[in-house]
PDB file of N, CA and C in Angstrom:
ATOM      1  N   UNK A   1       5.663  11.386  -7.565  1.00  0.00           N
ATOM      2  CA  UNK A   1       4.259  11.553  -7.273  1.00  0.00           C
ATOM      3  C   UNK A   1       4.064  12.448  -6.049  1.00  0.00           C
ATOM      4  N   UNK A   2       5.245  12.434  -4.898  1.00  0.00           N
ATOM      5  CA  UNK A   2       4.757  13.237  -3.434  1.00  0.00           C
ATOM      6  C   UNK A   2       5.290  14.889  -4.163  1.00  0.00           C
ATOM      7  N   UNK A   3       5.468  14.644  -5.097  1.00  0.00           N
ATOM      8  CA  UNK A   3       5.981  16.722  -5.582  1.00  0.00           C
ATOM      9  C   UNK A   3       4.298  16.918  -6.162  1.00  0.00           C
ATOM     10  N   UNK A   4       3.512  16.031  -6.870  1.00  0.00           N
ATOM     11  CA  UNK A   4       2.389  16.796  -7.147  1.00  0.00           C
ATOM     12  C   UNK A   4       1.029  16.623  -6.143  1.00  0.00           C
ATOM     13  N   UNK A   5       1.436  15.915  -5.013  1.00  0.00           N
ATOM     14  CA  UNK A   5       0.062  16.004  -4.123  1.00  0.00           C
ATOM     15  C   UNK A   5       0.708  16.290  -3.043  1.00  0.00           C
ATOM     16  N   UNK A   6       0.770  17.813  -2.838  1.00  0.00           N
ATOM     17  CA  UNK A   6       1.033  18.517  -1.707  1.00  0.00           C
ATOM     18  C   UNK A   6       0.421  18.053  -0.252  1.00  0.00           C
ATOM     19  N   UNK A   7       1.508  18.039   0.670  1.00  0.00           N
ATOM     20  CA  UNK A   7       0.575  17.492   2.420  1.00  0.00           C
ATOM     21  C   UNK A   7       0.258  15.825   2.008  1.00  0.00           C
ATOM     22  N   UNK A   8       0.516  15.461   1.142  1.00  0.00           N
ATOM     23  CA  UNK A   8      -0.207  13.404   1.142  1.00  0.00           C
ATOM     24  C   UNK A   8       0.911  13.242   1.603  1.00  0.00           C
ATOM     25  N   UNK A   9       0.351  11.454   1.839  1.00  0.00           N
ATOM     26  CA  UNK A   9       1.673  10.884   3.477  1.00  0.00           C
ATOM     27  C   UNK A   9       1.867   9.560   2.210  1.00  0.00           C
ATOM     28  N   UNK A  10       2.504   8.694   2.359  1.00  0.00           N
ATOM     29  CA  UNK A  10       2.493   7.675   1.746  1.00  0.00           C
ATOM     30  C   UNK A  10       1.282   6.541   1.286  1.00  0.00           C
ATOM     31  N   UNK A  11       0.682   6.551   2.112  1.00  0.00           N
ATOM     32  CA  UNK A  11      -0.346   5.741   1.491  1.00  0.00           C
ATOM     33  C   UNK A  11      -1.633   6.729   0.841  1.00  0.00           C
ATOM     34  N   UNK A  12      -1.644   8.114   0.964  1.00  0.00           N
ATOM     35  CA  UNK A  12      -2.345   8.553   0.007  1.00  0.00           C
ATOM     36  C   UNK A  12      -1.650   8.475  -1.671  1.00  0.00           C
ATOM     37  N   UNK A  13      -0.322   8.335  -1.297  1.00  0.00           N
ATOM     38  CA  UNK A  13       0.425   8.543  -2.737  1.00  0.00           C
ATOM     39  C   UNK A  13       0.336   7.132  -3.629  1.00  0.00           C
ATOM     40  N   UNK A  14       0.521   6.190  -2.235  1.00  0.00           N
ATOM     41  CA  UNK A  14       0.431   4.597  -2.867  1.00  0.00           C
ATOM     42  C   UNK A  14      -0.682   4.042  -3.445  1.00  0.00           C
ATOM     43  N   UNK A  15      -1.642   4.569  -2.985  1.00  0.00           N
ATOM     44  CA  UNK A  15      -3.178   4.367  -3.469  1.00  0.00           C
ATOM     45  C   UNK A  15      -3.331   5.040  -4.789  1.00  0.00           C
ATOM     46  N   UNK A  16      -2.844   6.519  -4.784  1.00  0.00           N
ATOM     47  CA  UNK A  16      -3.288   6.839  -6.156  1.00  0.00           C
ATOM     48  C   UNK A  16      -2.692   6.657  -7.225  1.00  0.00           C
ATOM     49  N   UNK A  17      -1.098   5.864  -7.145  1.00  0.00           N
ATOM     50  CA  UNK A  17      -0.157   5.467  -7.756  1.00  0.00           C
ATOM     51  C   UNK A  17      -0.926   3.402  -8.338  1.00  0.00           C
ATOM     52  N   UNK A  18      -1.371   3.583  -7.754  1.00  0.00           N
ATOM     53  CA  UNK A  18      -1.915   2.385  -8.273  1.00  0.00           C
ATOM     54  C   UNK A  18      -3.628   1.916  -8.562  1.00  0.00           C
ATOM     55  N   UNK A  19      -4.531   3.219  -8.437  1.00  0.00           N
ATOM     56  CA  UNK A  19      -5.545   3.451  -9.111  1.00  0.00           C
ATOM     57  C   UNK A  19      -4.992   3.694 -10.000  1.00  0.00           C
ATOM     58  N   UNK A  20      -3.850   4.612 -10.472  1.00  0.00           N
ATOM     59  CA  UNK A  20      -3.669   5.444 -11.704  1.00  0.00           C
ATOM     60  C   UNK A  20      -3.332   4.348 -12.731  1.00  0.00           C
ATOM     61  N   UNK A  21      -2.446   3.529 -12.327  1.00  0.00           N
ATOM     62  CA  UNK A  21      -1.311   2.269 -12.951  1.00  0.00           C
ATOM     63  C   UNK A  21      -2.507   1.164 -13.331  1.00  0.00           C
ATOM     64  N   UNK A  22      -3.208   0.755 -12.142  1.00  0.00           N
ATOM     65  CA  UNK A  22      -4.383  -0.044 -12.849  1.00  0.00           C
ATOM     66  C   UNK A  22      -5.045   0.332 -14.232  1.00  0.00           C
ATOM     67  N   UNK A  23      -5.897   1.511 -13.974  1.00  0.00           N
ATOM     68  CA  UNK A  23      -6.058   1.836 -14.885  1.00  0.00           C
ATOM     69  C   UNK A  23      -5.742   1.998 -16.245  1.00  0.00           C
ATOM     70  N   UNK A  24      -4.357   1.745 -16.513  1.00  0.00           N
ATOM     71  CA  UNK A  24      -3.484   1.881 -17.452  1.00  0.00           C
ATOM     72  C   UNK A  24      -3.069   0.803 -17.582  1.00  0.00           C
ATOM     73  N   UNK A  25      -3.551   0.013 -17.122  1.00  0.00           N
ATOM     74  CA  UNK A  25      -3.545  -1.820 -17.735  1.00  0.00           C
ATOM     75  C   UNK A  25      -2.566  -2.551 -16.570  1.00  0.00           C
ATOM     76  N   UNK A  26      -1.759  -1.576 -15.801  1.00  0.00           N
ATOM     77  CA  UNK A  26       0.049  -1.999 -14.663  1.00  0.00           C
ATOM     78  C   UNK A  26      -0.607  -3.044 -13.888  1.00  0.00           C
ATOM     79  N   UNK A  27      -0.356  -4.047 -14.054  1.00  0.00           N
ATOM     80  CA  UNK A  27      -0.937  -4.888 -12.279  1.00  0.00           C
ATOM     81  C   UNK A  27      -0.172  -4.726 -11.132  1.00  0.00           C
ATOM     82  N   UNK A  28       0.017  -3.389 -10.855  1.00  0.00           N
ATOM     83  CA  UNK A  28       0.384  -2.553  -9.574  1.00  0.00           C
ATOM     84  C   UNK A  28      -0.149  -3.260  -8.401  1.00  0.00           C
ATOM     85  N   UNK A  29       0.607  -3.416  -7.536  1.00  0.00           N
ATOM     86  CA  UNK A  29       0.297  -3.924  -6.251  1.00  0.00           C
ATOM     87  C   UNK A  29       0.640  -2.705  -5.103  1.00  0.00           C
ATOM     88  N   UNK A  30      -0.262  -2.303  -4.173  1.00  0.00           N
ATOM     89  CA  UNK A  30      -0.020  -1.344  -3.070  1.00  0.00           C
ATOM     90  C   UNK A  30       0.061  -2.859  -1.824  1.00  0.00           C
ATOM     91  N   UNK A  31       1.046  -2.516  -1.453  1.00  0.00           N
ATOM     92  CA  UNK A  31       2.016  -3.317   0.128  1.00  0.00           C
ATOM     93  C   UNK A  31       2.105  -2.006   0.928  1.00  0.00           C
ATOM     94  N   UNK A  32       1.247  -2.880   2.213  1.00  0.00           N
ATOM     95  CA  UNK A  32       1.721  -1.995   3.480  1.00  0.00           C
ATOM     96  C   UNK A  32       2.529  -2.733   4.540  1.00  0.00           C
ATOM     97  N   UNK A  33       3.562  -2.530   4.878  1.00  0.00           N
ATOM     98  CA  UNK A  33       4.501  -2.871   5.611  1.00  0.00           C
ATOM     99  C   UNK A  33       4.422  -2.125   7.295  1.00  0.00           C
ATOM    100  N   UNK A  34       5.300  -3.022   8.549  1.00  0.00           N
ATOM    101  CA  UNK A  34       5.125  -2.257   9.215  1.00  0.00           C
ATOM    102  C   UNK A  34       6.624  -2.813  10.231  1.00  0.00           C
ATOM    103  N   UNK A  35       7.077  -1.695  10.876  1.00  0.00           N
ATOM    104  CA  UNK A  35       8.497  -2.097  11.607  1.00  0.00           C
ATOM    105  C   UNK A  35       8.211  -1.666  13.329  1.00  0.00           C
ATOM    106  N   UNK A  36       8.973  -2.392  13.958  1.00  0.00           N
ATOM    107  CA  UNK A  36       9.304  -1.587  15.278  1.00  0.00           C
ATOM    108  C   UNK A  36      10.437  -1.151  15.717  1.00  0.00           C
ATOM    109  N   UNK A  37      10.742   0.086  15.546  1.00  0.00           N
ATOM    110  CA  UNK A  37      11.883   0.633  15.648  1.00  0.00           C
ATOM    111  C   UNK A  37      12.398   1.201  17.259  1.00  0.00           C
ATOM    112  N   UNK A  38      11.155   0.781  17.958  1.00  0.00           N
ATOM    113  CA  UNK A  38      11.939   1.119  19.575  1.00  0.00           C
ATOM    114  C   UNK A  38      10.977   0.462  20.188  1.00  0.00           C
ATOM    115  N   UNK A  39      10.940   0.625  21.507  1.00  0.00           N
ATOM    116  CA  UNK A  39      10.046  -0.587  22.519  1.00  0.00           C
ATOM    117  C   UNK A  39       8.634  -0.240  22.443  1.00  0.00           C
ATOM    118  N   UNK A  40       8.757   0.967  22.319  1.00  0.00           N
ATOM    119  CA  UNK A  40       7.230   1.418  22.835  1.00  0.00           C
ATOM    120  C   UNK A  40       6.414   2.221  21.209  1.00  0.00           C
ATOM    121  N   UNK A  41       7.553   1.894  20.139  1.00  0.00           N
ATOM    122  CA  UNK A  41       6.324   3.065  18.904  1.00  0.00           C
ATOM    123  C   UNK A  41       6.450   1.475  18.036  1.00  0.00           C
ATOM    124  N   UNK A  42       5.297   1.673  17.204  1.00  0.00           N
ATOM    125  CA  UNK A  42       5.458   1.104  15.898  1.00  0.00           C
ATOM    126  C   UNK A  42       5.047   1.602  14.809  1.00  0.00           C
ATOM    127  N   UNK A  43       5.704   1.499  13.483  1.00  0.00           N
ATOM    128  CA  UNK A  43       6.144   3.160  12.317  1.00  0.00           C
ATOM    129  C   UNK A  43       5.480   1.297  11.095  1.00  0.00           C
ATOM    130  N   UNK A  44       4.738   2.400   9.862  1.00  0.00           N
ATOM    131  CA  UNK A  44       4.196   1.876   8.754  1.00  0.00           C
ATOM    132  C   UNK A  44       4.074   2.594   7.983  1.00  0.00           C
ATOM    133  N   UNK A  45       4.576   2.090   6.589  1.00  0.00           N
ATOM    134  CA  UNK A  45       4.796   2.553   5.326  1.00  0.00           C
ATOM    135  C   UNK A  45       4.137   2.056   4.496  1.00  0.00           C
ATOM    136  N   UNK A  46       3.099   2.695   3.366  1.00  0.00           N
ATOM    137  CA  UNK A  46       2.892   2.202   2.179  1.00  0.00           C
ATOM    138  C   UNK A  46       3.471   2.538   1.216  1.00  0.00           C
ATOM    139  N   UNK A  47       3.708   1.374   0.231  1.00  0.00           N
ATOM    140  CA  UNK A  47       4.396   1.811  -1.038  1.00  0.00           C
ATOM    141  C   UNK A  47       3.718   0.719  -2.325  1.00  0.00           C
ATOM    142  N   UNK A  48       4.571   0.974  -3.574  1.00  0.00           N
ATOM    143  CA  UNK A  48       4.026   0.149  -4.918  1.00  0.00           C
ATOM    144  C   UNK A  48       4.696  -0.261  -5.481  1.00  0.00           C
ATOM    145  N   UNK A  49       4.275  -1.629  -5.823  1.00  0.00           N
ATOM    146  CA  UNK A  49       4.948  -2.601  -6.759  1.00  0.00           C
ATOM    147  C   UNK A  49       4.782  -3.104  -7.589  1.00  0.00           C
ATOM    148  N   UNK A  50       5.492  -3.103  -8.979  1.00  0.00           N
ATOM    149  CA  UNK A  50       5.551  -3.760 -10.187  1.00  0.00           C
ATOM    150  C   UNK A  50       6.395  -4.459 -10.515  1.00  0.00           C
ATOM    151  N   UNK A  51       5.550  -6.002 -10.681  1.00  0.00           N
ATOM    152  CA  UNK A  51       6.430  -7.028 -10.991  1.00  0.00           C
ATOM    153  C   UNK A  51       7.437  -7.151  -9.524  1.00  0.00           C
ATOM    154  N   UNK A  52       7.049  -7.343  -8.511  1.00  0.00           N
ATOM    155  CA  UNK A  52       8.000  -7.147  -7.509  1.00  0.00           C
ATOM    156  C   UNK A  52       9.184  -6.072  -6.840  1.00  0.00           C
ATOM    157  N   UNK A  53       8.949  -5.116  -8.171  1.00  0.00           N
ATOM    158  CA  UNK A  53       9.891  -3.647  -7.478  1.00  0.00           C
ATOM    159  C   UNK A  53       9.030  -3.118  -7.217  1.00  0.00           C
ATOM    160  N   UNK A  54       9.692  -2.388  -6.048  1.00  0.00           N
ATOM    161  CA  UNK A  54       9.659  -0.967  -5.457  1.00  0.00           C
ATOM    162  C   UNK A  54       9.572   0.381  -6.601  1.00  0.00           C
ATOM    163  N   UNK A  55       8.852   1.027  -6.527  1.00  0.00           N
ATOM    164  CA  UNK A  55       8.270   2.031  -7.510  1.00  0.00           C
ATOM    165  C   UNK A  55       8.899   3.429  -6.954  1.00  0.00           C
ATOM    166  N   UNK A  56      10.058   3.937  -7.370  1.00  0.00           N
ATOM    167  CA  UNK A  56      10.488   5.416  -6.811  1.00  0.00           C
ATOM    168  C   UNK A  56      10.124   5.624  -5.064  1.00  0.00           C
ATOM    169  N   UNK A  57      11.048   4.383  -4.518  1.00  0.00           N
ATOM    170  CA  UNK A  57      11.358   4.127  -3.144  1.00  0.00           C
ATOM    171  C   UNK A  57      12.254   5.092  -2.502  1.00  0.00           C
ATOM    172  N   UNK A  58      12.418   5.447  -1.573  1.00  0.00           N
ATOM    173  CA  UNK A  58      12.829   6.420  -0.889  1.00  0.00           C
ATOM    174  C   UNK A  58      13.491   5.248   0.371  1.00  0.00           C
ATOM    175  N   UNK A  59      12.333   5.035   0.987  1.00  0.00           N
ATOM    176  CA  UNK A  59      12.931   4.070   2.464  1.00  0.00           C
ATOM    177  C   UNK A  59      13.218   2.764   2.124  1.00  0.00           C
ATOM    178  N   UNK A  60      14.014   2.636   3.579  1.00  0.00           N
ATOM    179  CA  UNK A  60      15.217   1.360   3.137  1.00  0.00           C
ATOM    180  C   UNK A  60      14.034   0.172   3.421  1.00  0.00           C
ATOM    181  N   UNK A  61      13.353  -0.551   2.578  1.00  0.00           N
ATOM    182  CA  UNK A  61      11.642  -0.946   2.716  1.00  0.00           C
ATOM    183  C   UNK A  61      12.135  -2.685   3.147  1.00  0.00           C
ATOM    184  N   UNK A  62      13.524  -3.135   3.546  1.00  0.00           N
ATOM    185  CA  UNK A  62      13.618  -3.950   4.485  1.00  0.00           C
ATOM    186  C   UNK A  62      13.622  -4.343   5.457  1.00  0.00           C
ATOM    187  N   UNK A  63      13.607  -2.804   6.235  1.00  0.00           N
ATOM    188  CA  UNK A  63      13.270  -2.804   7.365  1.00  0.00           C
ATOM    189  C   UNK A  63      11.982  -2.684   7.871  1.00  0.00           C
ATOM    190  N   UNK A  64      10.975  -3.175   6.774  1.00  0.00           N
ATOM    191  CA  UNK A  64       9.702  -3.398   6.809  1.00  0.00           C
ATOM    192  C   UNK A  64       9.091  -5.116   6.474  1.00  0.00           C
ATOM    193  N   UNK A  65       8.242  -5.244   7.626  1.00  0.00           N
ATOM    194  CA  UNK A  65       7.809  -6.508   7.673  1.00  0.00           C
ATOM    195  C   UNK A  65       6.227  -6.420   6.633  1.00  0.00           C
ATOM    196  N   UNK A  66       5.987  -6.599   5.044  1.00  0.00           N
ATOM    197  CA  UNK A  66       4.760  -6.860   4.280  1.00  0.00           C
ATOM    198  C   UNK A  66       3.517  -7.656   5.244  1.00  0.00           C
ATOM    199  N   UNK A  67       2.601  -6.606   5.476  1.00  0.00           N
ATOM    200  CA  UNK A  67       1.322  -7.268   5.655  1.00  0.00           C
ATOM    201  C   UNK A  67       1.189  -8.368   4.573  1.00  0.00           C
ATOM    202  N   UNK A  68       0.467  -9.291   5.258  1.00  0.00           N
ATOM    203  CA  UNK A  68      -0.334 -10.520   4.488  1.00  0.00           C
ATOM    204  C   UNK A  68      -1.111  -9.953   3.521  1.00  0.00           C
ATOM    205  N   UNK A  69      -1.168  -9.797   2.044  1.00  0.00           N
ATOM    206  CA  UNK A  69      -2.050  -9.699   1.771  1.00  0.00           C
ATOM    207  C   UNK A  69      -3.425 -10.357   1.441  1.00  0.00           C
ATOM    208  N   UNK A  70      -3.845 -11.319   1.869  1.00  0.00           N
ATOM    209  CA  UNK A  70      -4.645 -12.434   1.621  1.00  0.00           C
ATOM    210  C   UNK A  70      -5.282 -11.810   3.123  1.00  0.00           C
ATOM    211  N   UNK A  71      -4.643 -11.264   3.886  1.00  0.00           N
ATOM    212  CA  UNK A  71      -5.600 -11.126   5.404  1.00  0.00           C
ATOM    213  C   UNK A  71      -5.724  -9.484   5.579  1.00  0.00           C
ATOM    214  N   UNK A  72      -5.675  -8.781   4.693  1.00  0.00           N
ATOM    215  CA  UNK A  72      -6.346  -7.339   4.691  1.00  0.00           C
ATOM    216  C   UNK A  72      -6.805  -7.495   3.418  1.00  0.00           C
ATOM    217  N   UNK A  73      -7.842  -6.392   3.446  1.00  0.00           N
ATOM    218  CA  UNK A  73      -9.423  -6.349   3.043  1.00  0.00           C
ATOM    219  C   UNK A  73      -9.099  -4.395   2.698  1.00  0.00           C
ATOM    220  N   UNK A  74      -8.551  -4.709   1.731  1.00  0.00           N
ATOM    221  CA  UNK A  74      -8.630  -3.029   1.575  1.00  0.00           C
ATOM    222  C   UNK A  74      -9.581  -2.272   1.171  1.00  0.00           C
ATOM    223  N   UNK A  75     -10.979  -2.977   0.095  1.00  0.00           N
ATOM    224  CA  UNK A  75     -12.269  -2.607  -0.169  1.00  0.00           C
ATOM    225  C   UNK A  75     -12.118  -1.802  -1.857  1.00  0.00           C
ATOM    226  N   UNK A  76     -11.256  -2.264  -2.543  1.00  0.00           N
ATOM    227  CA  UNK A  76     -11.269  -1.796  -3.956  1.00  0.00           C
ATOM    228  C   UNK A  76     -11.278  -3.214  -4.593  1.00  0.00           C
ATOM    229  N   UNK A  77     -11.169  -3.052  -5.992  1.00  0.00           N
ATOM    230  CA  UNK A  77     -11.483  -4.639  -6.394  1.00  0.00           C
ATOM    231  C   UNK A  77     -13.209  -4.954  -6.825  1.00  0.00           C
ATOM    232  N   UNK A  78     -13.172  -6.378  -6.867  1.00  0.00           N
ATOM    233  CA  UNK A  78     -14.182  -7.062  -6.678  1.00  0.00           C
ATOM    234  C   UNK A  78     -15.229  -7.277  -5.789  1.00  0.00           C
ATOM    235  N   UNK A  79     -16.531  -6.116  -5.364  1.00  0.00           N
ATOM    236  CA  UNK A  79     -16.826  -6.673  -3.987  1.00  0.00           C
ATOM    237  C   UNK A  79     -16.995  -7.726  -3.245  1.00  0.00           C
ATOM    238  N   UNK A  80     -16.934  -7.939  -2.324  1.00  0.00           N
ATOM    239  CA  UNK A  80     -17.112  -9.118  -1.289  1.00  0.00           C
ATOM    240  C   UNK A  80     -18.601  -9.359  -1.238  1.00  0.00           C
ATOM    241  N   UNK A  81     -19.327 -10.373  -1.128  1.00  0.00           N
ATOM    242  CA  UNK A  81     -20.333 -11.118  -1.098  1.00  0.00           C
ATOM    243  C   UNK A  81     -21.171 -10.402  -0.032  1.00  0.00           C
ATOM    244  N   UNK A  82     -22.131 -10.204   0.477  1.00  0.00           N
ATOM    245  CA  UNK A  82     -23.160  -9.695   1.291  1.00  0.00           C
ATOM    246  C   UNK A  82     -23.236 -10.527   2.664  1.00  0.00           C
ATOM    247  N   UNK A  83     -22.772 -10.431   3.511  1.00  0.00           N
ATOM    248  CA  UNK A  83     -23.147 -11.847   4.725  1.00  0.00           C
ATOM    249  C   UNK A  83     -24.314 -11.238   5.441  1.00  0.00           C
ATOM    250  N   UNK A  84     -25.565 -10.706   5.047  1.00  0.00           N
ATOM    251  CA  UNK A  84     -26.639 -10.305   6.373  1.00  0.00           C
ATOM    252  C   UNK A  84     -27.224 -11.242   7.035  1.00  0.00           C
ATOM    253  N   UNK A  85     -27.113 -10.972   8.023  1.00  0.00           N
ATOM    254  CA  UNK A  85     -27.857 -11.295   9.593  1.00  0.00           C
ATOM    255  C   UNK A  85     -29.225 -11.366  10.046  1.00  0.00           C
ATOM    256  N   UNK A  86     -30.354 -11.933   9.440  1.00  0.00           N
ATOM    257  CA  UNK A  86     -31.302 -11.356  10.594  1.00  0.00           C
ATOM    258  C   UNK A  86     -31.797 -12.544  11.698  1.00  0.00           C
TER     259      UNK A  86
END
């Protein structure tokens, strides 16, 4: 998928790898992971999963800690309910 969308970073690829797969019936899951690899940076990867694999993985994706997904809110899906305020 990163040979036909020139300049995309991983999570543009992971996103459209699993609009595309939805669509096509896949219950594709996009996981964003995130590591700390020295004191002072911290490095994050998105990637896609079916049925629990890794989808044409490249990085060694154990050295990645999976966001919760139950506690990000990525905004595709089902919308969320309205909470207004006045």
């Amino acid at each position: 998928m990163a040979r036909r969308i020139p300049g995309s970073r991983c999570l543009d690829r992971s996103l459209a790898a699993v609009l595309l797969l939805r669509r096509e019936g896949f219950d594709a899951r996009l996981v964003i992971g995130v590591r700390k690899p020295g004191l002072t940076s911290v490095d994050a990867h998105a990637w896609v999963e079916l049925d629990g694999v890794a989808l044409r993985e490249t990085y060694s994706l154990e050295t990645y800690a999976a966001l919760d997904p139950g506690k990000v809110r990525l905004g595709f899906g089902k919308a969320a309910p309205s909470s207004e305020h006045s």
